[in-house]
Structure formats: structure tokens, C-alpha cells
Protein backbone atom coordinates (compact mmCIF):
# COMPACT_ATOMS: atom_id res chain seq x y z
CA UNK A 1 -24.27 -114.13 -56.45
CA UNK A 2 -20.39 -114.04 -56.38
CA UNK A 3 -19.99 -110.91 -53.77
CA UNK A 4 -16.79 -109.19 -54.80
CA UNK A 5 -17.38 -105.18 -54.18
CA UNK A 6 -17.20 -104.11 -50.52
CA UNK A 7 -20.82 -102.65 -50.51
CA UNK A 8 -21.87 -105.99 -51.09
CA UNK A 9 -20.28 -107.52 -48.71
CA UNK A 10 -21.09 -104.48 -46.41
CA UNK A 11 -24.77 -105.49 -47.22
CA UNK A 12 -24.65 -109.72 -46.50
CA UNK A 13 -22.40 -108.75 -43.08
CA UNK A 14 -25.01 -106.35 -41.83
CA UNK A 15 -28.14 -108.43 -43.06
CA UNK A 16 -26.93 -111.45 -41.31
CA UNK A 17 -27.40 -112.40 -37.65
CA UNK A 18 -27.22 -116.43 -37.38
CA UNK A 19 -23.88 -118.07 -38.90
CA UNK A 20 -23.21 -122.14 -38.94
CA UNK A 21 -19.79 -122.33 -38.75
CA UNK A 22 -18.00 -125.09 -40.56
CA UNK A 23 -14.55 -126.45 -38.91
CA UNK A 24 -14.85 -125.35 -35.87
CA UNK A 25 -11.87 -126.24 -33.17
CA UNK A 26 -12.12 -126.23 -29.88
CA UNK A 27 -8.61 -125.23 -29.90
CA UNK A 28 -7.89 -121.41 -28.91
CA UNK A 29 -5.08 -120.69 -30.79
CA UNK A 30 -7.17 -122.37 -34.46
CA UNK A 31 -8.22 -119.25 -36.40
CA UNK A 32 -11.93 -120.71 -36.49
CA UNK A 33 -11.91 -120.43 -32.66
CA UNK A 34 -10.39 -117.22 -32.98
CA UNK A 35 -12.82 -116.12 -36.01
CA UNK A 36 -15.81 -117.62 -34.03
CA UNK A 37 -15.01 -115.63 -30.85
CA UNK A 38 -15.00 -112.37 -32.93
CA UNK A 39 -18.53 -112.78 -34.46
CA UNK A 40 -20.48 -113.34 -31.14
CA UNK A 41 -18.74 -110.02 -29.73
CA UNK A 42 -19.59 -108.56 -32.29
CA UNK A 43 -23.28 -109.83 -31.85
CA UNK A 44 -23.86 -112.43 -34.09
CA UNK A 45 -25.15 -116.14 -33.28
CA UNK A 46 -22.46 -118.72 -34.11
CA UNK A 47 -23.30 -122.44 -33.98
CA UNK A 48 -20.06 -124.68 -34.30
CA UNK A 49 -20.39 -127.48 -36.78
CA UNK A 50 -17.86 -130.33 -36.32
CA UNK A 51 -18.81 -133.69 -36.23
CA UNK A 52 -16.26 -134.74 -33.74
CA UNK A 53 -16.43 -132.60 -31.28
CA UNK A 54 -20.69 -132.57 -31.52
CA UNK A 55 -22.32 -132.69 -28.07
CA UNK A 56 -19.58 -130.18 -26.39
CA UNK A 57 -19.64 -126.71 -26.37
CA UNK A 58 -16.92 -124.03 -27.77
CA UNK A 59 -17.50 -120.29 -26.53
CA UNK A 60 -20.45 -121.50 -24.52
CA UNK A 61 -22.66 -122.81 -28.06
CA UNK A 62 -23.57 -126.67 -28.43
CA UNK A 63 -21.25 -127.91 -31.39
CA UNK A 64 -23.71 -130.02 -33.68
CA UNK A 65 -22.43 -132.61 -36.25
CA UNK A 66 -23.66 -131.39 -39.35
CA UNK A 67 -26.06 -127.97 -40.85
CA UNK A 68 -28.76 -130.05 -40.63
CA UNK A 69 -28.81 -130.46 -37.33
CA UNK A 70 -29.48 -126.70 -36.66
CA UNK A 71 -33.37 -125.64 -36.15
CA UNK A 72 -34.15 -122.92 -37.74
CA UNK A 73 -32.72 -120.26 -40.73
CA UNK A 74 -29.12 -120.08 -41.39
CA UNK A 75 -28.14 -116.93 -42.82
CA UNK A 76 -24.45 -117.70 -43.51
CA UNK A 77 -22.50 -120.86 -43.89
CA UNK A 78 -18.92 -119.75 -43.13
CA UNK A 79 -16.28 -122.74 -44.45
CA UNK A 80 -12.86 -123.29 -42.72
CA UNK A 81 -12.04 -126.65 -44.32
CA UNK A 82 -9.37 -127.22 -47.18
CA UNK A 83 -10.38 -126.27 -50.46
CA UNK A 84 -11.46 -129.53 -51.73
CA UNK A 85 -13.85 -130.54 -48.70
CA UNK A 86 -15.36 -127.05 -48.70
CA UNK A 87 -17.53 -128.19 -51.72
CA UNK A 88 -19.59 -131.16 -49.07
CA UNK A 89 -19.85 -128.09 -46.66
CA UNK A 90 -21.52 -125.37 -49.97
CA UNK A 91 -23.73 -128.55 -51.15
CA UNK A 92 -24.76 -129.19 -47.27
CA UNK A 93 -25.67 -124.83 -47.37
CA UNK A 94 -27.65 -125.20 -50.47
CA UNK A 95 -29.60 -128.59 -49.38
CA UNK A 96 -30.30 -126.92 -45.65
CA UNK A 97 -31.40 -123.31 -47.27
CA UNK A 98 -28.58 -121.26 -46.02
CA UNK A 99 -28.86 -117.51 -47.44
CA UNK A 100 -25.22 -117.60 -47.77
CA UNK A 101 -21.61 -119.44 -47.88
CA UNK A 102 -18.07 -117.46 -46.99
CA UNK A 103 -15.00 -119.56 -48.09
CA UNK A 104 -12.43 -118.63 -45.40
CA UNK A 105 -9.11 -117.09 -46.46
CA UNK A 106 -7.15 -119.75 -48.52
CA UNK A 107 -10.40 -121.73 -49.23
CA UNK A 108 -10.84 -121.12 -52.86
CA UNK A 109 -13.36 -123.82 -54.68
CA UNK A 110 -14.66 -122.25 -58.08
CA UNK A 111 -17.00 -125.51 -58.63
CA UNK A 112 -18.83 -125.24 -55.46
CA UNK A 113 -19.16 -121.43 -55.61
CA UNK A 114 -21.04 -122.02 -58.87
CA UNK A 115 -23.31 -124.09 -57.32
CA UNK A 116 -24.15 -121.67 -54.65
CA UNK A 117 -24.81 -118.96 -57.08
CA UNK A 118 -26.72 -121.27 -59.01
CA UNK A 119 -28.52 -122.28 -56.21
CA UNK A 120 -29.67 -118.12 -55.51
CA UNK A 121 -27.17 -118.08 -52.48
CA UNK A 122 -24.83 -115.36 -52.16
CA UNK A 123 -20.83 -116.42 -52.01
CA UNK A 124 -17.81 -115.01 -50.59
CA UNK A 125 -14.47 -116.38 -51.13
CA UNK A 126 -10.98 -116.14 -49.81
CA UNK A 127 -12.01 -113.93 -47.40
CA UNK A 128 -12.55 -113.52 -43.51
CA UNK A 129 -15.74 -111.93 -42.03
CA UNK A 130 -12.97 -111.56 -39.04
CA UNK A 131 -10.79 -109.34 -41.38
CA UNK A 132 -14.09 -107.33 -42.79
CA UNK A 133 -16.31 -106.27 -40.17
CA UNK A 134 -13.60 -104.10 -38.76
CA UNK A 135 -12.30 -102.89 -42.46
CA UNK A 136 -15.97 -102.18 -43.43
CA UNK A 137 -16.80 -100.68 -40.63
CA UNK A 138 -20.17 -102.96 -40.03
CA UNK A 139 -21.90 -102.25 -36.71
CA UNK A 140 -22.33 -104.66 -34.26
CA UNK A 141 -25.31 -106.57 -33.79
CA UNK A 142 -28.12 -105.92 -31.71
């Protein structure tokens, strides 16, 4: 389901707690690194995903290649790559049983959101879960 309305988005933010995170950089001043160091303070589990930098660590988490190299549930699949390589990174979320997929600000992809919802996963897009904890007020993780 396309989430749109703040509640909802209130409601995937608060159910998640593990997020595969697409892009990341080992770079500090990349918003994923940025983006990826606000989740875990605020408490949620963030594995890097980056096929080049797989084997190292960013913010103290192994960086694997690809989703499916994660044991275990994924609740959210959050995408910083352009728009056009975000749909690999959705289809990868659907074939691995991700809950969810959040297309970073910028990253807009109407064909691979479709196939999320079509899939039963729930989709954010153009958006920043960096941006909306704080604006929604979510409270951190336990």
C-alpha cells in the first residue's frame, strides 16, 4: 500500500525495528551515512547494503552485498539510489520478503512502487525516515 497520510507512516515507523539500507556510503558527509546514523540512535537495526564496500563495517554494522545476504526478517528496505536503479533494489525487497520499501527524497519510481504494492508491501516515496521520525514525533526504539 502506497503510504501517503502521516498516521500511516506514523504506523510503518513505529512497527518497524530492522531496516536494510540500500546505498550505503561509508562517507560521513553522504546523506545515507548521515540518514543511517540517525536510525540506530534512534534505536533501530540498520544493516548497510553496498556491494562494494561488503565485508567492512559503517557505524560499527557489517556492510553485506546484497538483501539477500541478511538472515532473518527485514521490515523496511530504505532506497538511496537514483531513481532508475531503485526499481533492482524494490524487486530485490519483494523477492527477499521485506515488509516494506522507502524511496529516499528525490527517488521517485512509479513502476517499482506498483510492484511493491502489488506485491502486499507497504511503500513510501520521496521521503526521509530521517526527516519523519522527528516531524511525527515517533518514539525511539527499545
Amino acid at each position: 500500500m502506497m503510504l501517503t497520510q502521516d498516521d500511516e507512516i506514523a504506523r510503518l515507523l513505529t512497527e518497524t525495528r530492522t531496516i536494510a539500507l540500500v546505498g550505503a556510503s561509508d562517507r560521513s558527509y553522504r546523506p545515507s551515512y548521515g540518514v543511517m546514523r540517525t536510525l540506530q540512535a534512534h534505536g533501530y537495526r540498520v544493516i548497510p547494503v553496498n556491494p562494494q564496500l561488503a565485508g567492512s563495517t559503517i557505524n560499527g554494522e557489517m556492510v553485506v552485498a546484497e538483501l539477500s545476504d541478511i538472515a532473518g526478517p527485514i521490515d523496511l528496505v530504505d532506497i538511496f539510489r537514483n531513481s532508475a536503479a531503485a526499481g533492482e533494489a524494490v524487486d530485490a525487497a519483494i523477492s527477499v520478503g521485506a515488509k516494506g520499501v522507502w524511496l529516499q527524497l528525490g527517488v521517485i519510481n512509479p513502476e517499482a512502487a506498483a510492484r511493491a504494492e502489488a506485491a502486499g508491501l507497504d511503500v513510501v516515496m520521496d521521503r526521509c525516515p530521517a526527516i519523519d521520525i522527528p516531524r511525527l514525533a515517533i518514539p525511539r526504539i527499545a
